[in-house]
C-alpha atoms as a PDB file:
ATOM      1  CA  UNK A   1     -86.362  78.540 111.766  1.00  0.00           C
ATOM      2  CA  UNK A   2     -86.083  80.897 114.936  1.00  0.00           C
ATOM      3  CA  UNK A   3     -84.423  78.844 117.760  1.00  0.00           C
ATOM      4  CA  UNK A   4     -84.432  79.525 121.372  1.00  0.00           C
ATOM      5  CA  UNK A   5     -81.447  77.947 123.176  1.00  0.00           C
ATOM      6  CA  UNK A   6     -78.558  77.081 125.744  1.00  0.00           C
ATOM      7  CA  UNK A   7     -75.949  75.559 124.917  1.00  0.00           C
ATOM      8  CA  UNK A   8     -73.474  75.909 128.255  1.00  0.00           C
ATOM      9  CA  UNK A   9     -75.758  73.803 131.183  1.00  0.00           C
ATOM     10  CA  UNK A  10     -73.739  71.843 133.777  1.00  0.00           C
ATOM     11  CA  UNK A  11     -75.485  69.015 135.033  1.00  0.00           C
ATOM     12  CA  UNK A  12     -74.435  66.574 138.217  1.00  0.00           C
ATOM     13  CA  UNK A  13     -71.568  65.553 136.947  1.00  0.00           C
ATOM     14  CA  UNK A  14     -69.515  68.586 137.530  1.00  0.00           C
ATOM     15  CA  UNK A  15     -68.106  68.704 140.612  1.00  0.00           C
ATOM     16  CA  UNK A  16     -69.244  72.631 140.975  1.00  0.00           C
ATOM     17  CA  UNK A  17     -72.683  71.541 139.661  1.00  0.00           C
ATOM     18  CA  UNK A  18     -75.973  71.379 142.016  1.00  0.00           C
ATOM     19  CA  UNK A  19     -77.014  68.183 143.082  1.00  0.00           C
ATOM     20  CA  UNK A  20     -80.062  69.485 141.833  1.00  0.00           C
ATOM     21  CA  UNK A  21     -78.928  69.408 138.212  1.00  0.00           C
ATOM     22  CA  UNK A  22     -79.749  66.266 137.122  1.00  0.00           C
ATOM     23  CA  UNK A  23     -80.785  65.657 133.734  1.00  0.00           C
ATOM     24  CA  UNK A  24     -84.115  65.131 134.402  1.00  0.00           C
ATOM     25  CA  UNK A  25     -84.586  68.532 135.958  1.00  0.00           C
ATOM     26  CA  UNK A  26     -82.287  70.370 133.128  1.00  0.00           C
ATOM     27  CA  UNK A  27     -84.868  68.994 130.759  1.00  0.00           C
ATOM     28  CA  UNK A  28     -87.376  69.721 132.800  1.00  0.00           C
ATOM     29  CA  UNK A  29     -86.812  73.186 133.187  1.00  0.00           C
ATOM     30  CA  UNK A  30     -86.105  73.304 129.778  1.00  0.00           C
ATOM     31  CA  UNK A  31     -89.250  72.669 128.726  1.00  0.00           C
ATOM     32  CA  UNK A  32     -90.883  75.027 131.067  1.00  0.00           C
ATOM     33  CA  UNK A  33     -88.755  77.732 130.078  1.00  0.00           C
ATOM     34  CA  UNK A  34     -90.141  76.724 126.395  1.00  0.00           C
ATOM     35  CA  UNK A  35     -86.203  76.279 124.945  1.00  0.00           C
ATOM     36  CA  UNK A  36     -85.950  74.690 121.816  1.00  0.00           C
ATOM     37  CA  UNK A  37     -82.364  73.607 121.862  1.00  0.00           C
ATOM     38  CA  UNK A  38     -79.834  73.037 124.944  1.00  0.00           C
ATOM     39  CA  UNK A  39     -76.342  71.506 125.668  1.00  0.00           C
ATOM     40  CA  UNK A  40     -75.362  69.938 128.639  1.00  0.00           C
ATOM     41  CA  UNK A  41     -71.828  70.621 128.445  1.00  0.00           C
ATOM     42  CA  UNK A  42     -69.858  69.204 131.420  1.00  0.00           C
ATOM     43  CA  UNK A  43     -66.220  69.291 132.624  1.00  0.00           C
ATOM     44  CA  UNK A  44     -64.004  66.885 130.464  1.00  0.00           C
ATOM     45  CA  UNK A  45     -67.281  64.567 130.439  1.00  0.00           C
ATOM     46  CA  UNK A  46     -70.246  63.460 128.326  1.00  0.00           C
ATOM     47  CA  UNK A  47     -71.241  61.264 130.448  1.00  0.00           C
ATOM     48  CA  UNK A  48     -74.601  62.666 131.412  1.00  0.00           C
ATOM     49  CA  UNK A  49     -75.278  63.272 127.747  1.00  0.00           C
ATOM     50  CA  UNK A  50     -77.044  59.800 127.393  1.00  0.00           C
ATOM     51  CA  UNK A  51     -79.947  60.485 129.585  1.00  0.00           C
ATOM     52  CA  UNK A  52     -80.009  63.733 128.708  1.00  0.00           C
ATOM     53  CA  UNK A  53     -80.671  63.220 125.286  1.00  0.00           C
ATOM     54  CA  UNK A  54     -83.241  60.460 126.393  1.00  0.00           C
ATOM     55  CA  UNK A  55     -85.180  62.466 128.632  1.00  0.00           C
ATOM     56  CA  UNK A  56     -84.654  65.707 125.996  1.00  0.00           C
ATOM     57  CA  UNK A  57     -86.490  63.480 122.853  1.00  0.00           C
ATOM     58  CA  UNK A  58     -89.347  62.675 125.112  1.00  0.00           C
ATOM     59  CA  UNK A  59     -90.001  66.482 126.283  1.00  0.00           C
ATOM     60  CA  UNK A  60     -90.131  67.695 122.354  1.00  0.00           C
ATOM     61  CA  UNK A  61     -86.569  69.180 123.540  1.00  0.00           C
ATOM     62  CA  UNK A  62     -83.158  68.893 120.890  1.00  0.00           C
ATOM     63  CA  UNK A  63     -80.606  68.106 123.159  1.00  0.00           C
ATOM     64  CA  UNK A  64     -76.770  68.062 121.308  1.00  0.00           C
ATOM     65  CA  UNK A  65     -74.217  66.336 122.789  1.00  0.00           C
ATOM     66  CA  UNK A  66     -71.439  68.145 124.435  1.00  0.00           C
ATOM     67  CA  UNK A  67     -68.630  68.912 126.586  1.00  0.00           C
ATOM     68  CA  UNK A  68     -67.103  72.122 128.126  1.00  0.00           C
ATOM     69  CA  UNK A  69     -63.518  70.891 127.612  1.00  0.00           C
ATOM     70  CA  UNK A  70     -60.243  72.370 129.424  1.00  0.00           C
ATOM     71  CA  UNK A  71     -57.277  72.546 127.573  1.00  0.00           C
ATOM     72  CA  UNK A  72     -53.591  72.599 128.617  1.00  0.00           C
ATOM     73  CA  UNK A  73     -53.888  76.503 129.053  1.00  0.00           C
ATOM     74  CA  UNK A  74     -57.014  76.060 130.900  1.00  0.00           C
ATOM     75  CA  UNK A  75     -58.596  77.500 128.685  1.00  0.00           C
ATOM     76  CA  UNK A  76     -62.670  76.405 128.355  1.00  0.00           C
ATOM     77  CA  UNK A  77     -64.114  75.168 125.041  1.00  0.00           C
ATOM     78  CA  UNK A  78     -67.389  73.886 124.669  1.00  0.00           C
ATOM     79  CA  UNK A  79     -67.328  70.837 121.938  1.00  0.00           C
ATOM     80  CA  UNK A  80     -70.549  70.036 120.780  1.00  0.00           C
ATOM     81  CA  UNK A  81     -71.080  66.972 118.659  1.00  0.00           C
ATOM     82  CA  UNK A  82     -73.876  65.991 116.057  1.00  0.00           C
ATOM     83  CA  UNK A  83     -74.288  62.137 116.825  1.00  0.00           C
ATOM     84  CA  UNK A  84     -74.336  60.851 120.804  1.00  0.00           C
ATOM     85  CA  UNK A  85     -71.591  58.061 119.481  1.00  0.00           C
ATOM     86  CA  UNK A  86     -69.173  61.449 118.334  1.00  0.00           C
ATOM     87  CA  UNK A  87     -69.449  62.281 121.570  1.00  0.00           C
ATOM     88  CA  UNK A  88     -68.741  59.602 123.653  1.00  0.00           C
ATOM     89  CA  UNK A  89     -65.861  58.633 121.222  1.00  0.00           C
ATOM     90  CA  UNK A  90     -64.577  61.939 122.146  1.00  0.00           C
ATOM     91  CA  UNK A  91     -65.312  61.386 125.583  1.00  0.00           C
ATOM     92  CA  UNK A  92     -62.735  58.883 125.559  1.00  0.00           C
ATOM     93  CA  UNK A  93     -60.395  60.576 123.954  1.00  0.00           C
ATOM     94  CA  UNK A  94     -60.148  63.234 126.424  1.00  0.00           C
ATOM     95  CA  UNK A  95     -60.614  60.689 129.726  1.00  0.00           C
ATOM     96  CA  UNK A  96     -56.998  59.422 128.078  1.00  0.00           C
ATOM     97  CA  UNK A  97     -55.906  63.137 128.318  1.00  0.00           C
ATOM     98  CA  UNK A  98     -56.513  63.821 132.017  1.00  0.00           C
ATOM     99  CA  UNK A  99     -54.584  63.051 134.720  1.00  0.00           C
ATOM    100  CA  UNK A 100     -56.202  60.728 137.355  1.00  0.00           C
ATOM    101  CA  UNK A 101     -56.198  62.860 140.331  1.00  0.00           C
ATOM    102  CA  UNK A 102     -58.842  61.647 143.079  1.00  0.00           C
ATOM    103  CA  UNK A 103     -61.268  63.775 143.673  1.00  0.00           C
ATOM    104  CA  UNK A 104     -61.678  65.222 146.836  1.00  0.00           C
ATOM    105  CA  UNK A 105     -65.932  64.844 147.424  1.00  0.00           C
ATOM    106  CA  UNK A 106     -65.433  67.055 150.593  1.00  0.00           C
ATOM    107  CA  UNK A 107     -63.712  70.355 148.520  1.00  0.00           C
ATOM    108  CA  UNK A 108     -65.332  69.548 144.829  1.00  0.00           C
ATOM    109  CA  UNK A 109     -68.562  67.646 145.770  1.00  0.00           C
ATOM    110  CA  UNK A 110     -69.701  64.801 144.072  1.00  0.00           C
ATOM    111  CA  UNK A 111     -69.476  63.975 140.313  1.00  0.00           C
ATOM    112  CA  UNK A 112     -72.681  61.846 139.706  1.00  0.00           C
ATOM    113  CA  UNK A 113     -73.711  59.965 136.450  1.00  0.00           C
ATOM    114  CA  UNK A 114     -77.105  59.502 136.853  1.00  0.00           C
ATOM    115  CA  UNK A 115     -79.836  57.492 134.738  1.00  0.00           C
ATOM    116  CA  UNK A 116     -83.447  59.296 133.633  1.00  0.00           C
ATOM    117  CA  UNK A 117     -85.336  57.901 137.048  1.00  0.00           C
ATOM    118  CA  UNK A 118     -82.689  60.340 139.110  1.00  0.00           C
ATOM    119  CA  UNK A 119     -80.907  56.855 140.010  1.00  0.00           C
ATOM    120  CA  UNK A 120     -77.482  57.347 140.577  1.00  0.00           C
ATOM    121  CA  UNK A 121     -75.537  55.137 138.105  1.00  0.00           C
ATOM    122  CA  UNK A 122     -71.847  55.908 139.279  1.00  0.00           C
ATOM    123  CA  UNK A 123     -69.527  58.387 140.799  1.00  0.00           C
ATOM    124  CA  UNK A 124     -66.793  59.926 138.703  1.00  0.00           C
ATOM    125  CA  UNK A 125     -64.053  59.331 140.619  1.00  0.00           C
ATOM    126  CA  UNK A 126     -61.131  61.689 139.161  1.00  0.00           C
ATOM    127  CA  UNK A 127     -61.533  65.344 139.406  1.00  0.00           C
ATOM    128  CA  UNK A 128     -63.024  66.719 136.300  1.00  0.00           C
ATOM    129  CA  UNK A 129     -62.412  70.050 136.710  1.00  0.00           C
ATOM    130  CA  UNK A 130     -58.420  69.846 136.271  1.00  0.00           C
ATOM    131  CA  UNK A 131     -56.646  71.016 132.720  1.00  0.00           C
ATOM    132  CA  UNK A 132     -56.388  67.967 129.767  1.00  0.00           C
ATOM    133  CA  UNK A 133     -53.072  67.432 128.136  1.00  0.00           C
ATOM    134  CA  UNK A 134     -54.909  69.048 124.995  1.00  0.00           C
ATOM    135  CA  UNK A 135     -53.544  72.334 123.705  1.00  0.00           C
ATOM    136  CA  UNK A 136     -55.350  74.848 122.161  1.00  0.00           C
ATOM    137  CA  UNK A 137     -54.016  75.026 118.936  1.00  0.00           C
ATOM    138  CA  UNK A 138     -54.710  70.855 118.805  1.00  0.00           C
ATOM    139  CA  UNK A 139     -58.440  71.648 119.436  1.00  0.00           C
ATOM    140  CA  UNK A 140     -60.199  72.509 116.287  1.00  0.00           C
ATOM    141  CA  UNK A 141     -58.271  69.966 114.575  1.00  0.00           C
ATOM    142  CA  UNK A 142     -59.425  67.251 117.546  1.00  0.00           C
ATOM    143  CA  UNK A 143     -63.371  67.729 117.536  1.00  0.00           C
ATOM    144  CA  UNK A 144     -63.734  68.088 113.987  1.00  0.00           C
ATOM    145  CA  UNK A 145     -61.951  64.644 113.449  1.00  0.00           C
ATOM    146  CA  UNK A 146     -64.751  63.547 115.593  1.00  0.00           C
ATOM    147  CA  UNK A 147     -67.294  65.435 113.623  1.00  0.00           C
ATOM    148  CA  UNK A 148     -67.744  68.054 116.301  1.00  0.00           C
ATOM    149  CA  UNK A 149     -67.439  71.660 116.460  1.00  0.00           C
ATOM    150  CA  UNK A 150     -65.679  74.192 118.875  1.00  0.00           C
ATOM    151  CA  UNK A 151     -66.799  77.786 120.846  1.00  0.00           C
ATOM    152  CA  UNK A 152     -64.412  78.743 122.341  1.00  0.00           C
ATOM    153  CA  UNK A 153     -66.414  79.554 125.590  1.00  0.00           C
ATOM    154  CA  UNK A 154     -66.975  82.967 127.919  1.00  0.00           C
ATOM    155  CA  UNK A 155     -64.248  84.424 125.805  1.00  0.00           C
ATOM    156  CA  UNK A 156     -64.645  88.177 127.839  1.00  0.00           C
ATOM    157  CA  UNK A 157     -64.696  86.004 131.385  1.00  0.00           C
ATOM    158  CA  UNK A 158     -62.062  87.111 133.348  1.00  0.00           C
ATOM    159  CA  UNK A 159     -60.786  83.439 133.799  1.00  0.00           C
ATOM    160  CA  UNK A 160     -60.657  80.094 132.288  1.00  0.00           C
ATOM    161  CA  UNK A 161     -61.393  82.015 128.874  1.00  0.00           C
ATOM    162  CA  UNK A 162     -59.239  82.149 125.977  1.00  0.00           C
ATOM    163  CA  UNK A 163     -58.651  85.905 126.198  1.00  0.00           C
ATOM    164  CA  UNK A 164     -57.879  85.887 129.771  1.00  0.00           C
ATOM    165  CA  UNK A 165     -55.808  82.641 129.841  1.00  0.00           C
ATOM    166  CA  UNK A 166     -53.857  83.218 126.445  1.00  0.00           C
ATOM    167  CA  UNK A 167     -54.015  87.175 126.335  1.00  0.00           C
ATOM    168  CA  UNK A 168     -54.893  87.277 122.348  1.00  0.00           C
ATOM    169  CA  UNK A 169     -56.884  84.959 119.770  1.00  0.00           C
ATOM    170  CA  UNK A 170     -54.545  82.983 117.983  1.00  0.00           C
ATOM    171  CA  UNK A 171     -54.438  84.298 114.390  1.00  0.00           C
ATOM    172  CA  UNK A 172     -54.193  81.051 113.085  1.00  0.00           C
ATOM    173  CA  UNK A 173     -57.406  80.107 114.756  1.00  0.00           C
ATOM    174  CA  UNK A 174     -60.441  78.085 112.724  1.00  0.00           C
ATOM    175  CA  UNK A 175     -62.885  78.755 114.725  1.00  0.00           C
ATOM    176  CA  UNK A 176     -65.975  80.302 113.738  1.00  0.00           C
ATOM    177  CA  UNK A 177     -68.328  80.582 116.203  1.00  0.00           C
ATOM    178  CA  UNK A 178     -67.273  82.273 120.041  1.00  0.00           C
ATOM    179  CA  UNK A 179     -69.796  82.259 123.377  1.00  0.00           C
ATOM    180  CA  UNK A 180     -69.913  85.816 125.018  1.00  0.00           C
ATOM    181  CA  UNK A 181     -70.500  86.436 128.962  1.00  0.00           C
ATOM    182  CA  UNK A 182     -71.245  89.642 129.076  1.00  0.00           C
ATOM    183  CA  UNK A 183     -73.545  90.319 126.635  1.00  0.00           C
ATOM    184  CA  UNK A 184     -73.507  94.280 127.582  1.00  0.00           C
ATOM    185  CA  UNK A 185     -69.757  94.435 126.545  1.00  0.00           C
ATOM    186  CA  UNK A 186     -70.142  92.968 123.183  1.00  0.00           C
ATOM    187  CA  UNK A 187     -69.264  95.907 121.021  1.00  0.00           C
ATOM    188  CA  UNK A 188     -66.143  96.700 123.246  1.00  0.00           C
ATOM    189  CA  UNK A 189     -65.269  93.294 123.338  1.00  0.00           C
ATOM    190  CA  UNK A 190     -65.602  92.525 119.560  1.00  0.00           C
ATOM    191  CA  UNK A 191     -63.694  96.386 119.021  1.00  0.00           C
ATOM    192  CA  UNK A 192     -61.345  94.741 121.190  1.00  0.00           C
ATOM    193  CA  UNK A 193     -60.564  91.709 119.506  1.00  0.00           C
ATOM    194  CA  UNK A 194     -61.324  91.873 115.673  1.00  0.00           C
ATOM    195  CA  UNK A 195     -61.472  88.269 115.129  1.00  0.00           C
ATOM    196  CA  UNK A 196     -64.596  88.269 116.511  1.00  0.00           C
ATOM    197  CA  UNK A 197     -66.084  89.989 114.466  1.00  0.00           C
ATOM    198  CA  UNK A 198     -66.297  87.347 111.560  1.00  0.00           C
ATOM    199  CA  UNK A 199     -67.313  84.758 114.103  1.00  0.00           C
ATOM    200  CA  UNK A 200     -71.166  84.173 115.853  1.00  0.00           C
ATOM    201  CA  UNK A 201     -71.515  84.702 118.917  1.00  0.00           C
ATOM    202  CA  UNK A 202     -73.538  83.087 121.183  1.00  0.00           C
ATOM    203  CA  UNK A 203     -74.594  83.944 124.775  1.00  0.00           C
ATOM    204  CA  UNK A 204     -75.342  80.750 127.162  1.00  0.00           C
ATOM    205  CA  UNK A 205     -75.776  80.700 130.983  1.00  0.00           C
ATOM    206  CA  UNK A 206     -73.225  78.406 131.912  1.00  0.00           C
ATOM    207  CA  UNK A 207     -75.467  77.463 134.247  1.00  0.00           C
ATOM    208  CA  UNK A 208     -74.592  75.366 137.490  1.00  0.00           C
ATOM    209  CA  UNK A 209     -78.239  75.727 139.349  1.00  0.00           C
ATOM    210  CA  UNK A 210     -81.686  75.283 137.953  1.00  0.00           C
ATOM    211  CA  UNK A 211     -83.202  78.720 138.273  1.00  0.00           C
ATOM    212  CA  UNK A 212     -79.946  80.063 136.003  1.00  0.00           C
ATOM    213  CA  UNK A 213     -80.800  77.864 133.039  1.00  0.00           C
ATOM    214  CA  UNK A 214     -81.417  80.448 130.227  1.00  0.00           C
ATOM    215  CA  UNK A 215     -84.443  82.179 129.794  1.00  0.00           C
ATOM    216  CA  UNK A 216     -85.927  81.833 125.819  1.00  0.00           C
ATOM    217  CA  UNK A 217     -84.184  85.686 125.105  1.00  0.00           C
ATOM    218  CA  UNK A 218     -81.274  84.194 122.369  1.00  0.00           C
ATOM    219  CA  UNK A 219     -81.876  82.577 119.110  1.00  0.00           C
ATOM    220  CA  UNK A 220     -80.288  80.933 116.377  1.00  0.00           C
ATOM    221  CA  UNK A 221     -81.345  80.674 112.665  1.00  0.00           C
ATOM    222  CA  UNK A 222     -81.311  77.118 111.834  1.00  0.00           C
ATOM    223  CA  UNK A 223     -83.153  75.166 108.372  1.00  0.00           C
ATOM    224  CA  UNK A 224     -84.520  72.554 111.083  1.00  0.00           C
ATOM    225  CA  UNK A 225     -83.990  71.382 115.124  1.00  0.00           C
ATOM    226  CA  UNK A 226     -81.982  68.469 113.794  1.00  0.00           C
ATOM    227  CA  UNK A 227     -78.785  68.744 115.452  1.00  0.00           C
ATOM    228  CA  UNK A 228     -76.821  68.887 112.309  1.00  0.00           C
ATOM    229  CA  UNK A 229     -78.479  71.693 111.064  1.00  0.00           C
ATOM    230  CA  UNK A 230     -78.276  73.347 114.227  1.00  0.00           C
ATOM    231  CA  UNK A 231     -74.282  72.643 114.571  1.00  0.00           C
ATOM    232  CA  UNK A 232     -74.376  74.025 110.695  1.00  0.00           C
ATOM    233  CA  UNK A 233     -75.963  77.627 111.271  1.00  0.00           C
ATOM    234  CA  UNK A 234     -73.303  77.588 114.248  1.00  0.00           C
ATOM    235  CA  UNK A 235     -70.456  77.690 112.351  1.00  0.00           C
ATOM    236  CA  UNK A 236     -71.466  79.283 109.177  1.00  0.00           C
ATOM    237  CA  UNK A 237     -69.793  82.455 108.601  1.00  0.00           C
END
């Protein structure tokens, strides 16, 4: 089964999200764009995931669970999970890794949890956008304890990536699946670092405002839109 997708969408929550992402409008737009599959993946936080995946069943949307998680080296992963409770277990896990450093509404903006009527439930009040105590060697080993998988995310980015941040891909590294920025650098990129080559590569939007949300031009091979399947033809070598 041919699958369009996005799996890198910011909602509310992050504090360098629009006010305008809320989950009801990611679905939304979703919908209209005619994607089968998206991710909201926000900073060190699931907590939007719940509506999202609410509002996602109802619009004949799959919506997996996910984070965009920073590690110690800043580097960005995206952790998607195949059951909501995986997720917010993991959620958890990583709130205990952060250190609780106010957030500043004024620099950041606001880091809303919001409910499928576009009530606000909450206000994160700890930066989410700082690094976790989480290595990135520790990472694989992490999510898939919690039945998840990892991408690595915007590996070519020039920041926050795990070439840019780290210099080289670990050779030790599991990981079997890698999100791509620049999808017109691909062959120089995957020349670049061979390790790549045996993994899939996805390309998402990371998108922070509405109108960037992915248009249905990527795909994924998957036996079904159950998200276990999907998480499955992810990984698979």
């Amino acid at each position: 089964m041919k699958l369009s997708y996005d799996l890198h969408i910011h909602s509310c929550l992050s504090p360098c999200g629009d006010e305008d992402m809320l989950p009801s409008n990611i679905v939304g737009m979703a919908a209209l764009k005619e994607l089968d599959v998206i991710a909201v993946t926000d900073h060190n936080s699931c907590g939007n995931c719940p509506t999202v995946m609410k509002l996602a069943e109802a619009y004949g949307v799959t919506a997996i669970p996910g984070m965009e998680l920073t590690t110690e080296e800043e580097v960005h992963v995206l952790c998607l999970f195949p059951e909501l409770d995986n997720a917010m277990e993991f959620d958890k896990y990583v709130h205990g890794c952060m250190m609780p450093f106010p957030n500043n509404e004024e620099v950041f903006g606001r880091q809303l949890f919001v409910d499928e009527n576009d009530n606000i439930l909450a206000k994160e009040p700890y930066l989410l956008i700082n690094a976790s105590s989480i290595d990135f060697d520790s990472v694989y080993g992490i999510v898939t304890k919690y039945g998840g998988i990892m991408i690595p995310a915007h590996v070519d980015k020039s920041s926050t990536s795990l070439i840019s941040n780290l210099g080289f891909i670990p050779p030790d590294s599991r990981f079997t699946c890698a999100e791509l920025k620049h999808t017109g650098f691909m062959d120089k990129t995957l020349d670049t670092h061979p390790y790549l080559k045996q993994c899939n590569i996805i390309h998402d939007s990371d998108a922070h405002y509405l109108e960037h949300i992915n248009e249905p031009e990527f795909f994924i091979e998957a036996e079904s839109k159950d998200i276990k399947d999907i998480l499955k033809a992810l990984v698979k070598r």
